[in-house]
Protein backbone atom coordinates (compact mmCIF):
# COMPACT_ATOMS: atom_id res chain seq x y z
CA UNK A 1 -20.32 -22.56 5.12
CA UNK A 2 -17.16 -24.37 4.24
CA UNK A 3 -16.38 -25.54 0.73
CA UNK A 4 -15.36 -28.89 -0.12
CA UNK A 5 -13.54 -28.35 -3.24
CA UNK A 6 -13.14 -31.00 -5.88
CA UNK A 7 -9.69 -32.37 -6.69
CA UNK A 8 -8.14 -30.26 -4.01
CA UNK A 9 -8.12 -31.84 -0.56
CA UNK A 10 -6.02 -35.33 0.42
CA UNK A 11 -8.97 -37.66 -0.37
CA UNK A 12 -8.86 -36.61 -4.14
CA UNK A 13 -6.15 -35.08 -5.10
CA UNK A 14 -5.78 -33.45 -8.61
CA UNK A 15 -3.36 -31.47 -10.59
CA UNK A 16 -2.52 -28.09 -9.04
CA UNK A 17 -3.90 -26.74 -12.22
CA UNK A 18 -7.48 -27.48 -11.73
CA UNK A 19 -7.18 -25.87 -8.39
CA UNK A 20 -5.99 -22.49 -9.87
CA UNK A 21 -8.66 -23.00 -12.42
CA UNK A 22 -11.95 -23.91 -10.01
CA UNK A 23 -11.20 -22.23 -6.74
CA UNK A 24 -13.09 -18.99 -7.28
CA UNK A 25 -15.36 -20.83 -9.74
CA UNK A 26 -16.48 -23.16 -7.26
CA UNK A 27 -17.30 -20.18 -4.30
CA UNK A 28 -19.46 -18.46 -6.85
CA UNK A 29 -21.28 -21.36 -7.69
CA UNK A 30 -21.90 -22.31 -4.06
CA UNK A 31 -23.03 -18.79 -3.75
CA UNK A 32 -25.50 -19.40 -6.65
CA UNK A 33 -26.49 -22.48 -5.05
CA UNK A 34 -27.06 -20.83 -1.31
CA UNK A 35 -29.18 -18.01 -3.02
CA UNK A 36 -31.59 -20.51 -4.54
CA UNK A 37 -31.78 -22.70 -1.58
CA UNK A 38 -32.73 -19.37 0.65
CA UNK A 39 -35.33 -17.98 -1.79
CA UNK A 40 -38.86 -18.13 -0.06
CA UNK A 41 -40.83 -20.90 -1.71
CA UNK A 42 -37.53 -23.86 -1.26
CA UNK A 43 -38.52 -25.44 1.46
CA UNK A 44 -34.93 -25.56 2.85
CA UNK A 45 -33.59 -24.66 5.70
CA UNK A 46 -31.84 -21.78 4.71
CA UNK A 47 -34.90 -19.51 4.18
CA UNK A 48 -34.54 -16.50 6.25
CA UNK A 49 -31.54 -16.90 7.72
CA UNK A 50 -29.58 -16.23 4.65
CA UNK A 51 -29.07 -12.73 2.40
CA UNK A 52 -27.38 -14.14 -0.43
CA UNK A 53 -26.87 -10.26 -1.43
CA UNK A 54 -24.83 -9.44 1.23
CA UNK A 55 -22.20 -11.80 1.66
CA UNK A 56 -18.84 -11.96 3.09
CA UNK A 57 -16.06 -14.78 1.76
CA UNK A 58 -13.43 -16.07 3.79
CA UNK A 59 -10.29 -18.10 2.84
CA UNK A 60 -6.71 -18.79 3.89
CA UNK A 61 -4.12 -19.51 1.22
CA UNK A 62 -5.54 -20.41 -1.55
CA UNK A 63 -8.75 -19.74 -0.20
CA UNK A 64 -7.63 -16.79 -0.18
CA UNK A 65 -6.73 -16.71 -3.81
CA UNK A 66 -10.11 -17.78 -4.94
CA UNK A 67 -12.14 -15.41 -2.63
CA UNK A 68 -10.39 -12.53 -4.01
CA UNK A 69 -10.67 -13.32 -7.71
CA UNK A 70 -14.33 -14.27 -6.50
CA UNK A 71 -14.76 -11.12 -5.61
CA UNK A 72 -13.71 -8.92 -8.53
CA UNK A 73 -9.35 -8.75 -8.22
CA UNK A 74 -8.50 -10.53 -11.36
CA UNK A 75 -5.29 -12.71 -12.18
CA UNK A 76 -2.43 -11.20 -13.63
CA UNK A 77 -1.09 -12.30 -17.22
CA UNK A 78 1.33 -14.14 -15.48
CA UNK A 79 -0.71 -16.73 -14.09
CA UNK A 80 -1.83 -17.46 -17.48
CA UNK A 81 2.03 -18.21 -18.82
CA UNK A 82 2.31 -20.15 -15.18
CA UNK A 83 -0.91 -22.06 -15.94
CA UNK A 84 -0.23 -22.60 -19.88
CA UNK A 85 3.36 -24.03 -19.05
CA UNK A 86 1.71 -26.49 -16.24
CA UNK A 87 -0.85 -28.05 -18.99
CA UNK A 88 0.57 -27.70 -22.26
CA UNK A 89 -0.26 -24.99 -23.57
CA UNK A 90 -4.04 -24.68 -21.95
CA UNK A 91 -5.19 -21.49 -21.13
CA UNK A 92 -8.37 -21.74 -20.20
CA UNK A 93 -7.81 -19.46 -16.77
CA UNK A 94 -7.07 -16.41 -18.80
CA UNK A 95 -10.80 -16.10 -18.36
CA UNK A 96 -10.61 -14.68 -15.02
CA UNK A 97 -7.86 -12.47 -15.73
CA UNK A 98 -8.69 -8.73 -14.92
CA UNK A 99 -8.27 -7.77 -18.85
CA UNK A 100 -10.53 -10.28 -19.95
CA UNK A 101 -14.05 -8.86 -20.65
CA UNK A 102 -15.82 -11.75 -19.77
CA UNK A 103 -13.91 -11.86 -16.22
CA UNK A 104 -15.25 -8.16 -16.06
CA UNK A 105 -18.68 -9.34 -17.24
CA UNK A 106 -18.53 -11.86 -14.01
CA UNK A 107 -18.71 -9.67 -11.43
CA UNK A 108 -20.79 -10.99 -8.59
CA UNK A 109 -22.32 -7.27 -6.38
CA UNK A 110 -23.30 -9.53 -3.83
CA UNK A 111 -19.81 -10.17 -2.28
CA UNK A 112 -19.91 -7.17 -0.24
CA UNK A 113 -16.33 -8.15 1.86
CA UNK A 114 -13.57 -9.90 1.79
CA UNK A 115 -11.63 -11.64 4.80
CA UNK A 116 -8.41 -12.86 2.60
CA UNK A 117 -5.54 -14.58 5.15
CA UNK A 118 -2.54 -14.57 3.26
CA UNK A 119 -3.76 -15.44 -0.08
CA UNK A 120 -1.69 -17.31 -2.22
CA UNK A 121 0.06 -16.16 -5.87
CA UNK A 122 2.04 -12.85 -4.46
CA UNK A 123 5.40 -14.46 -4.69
CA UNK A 124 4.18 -15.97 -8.60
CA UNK A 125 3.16 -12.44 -9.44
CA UNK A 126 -0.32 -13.85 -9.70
CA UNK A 127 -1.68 -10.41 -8.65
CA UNK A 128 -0.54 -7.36 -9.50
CA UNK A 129 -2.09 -3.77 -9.12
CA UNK A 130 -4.52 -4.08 -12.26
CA UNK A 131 -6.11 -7.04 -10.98
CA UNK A 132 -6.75 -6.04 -7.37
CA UNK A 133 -8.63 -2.73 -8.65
CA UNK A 134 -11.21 -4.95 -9.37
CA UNK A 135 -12.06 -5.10 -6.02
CA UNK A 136 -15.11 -2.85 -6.85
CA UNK A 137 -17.00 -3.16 -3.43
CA UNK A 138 -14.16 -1.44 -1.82
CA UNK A 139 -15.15 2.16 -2.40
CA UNK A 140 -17.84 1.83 -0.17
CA UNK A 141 -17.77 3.44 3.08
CA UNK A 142 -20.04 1.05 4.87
CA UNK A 143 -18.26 -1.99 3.93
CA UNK A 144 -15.03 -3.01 5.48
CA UNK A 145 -12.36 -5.12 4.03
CA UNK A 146 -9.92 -6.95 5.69
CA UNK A 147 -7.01 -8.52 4.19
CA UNK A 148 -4.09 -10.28 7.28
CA UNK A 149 -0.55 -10.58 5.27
CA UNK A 150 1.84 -12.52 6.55
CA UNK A 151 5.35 -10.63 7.14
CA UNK A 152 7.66 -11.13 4.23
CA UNK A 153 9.26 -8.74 1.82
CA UNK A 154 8.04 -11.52 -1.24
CA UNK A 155 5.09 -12.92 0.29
CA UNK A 156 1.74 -12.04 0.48
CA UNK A 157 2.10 -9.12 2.58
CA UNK A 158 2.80 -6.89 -1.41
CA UNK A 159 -0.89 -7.41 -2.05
CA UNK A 160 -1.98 -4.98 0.67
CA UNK A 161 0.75 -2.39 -1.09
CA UNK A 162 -0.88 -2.96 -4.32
CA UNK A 163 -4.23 -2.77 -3.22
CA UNK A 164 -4.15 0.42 -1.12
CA UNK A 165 -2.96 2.47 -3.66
CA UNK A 166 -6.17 2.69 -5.10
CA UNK A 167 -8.61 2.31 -2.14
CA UNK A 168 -9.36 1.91 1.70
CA UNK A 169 -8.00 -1.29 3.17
CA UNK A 170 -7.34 -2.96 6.81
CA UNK A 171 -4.01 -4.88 7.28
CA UNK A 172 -3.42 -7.10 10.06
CA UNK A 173 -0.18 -8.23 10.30
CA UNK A 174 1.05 -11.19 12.13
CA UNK A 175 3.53 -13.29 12.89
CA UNK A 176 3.57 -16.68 14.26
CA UNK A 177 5.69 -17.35 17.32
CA UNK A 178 8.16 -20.43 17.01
């Protein structure tokens, strides 16, 4: 299922700001809204063909950025200055921050992996080691995560650094041919 995410595509266009704020917001509430839909008794479609407790997110970018925070790596401090600065003074993102409780509190266990294509924030310090511990589901052995990097020194490709310090991850790097 593809998202079509509110103030963030060509038709209708918002501030960048509301897409650092809703991204991951909006997957989890599409996931709420896929679980319901599934459960026997709907009436819709989606019953029994869907687990909404074992689910897999996929973005590119910054789908990428709001799968991962989706799925338990909170936002640095950093993208709260960055954010605060873009809307004067506003910090309403610090809620999904990894030191925030009620970011903690948020944790979805259904995400069980994580397909993350260069996800957006590296080179803004938007993640940081902290914040991609939160990546709880990792630890299991039955799951697999993979996260694809693209090849720079200050791009995206620091996250998978970062992140296998602390656990098991897949890298696939590539590089596009010109």
């Amino acid at each position: 299922m593809a998202i079509d995410h509110m103030e963030s595509t060509y038709n209708d266009a918002g501030g960048f700001q509301s897409t650092l704020l809703n991204r991951s917001r909006d997957i989890l509430f599409v996931l709420n809204q896929i679980a319901e839909l599934s459960k026997s008794g709907s009436n819709n479609f989606l019953v029994g063909l869907v687990d909404a407790n074992n689910t897999a997110l996929i973005g590119y970018s910054m789908g990428g950025y709001g799968v991962l925070n989706a799925a338990g790596a909170g936002y640095s401090p950093n993208l709260v200055t960055m954010f605060s600065a873009m809307t004067g003074g506003n910090k309403a993102i610090e809620v999904l921050c990894i030191n925030n409780p009620i970011y903690k509190a948020m944790y979805d266990n259904r995400i069980k992996a994580v397909v993350a294509f260069a996800p957006w924030g590296m080179q803004r310090n938007i993640w940081d080691s902290e914040g991609l511990k939160g990546l709880k589901f990792l630890y299991s052995l039955l799951q697999a995560v993979l996260m694809t990097y693209q090849v720079t020194k200050k791009g995206t490709r620091g996250n998978f650094r970062r992140g296998c310090q602390y656990r098991p991850l897949f890298a696939y790097i590539y590089q596009c041919q010109t």
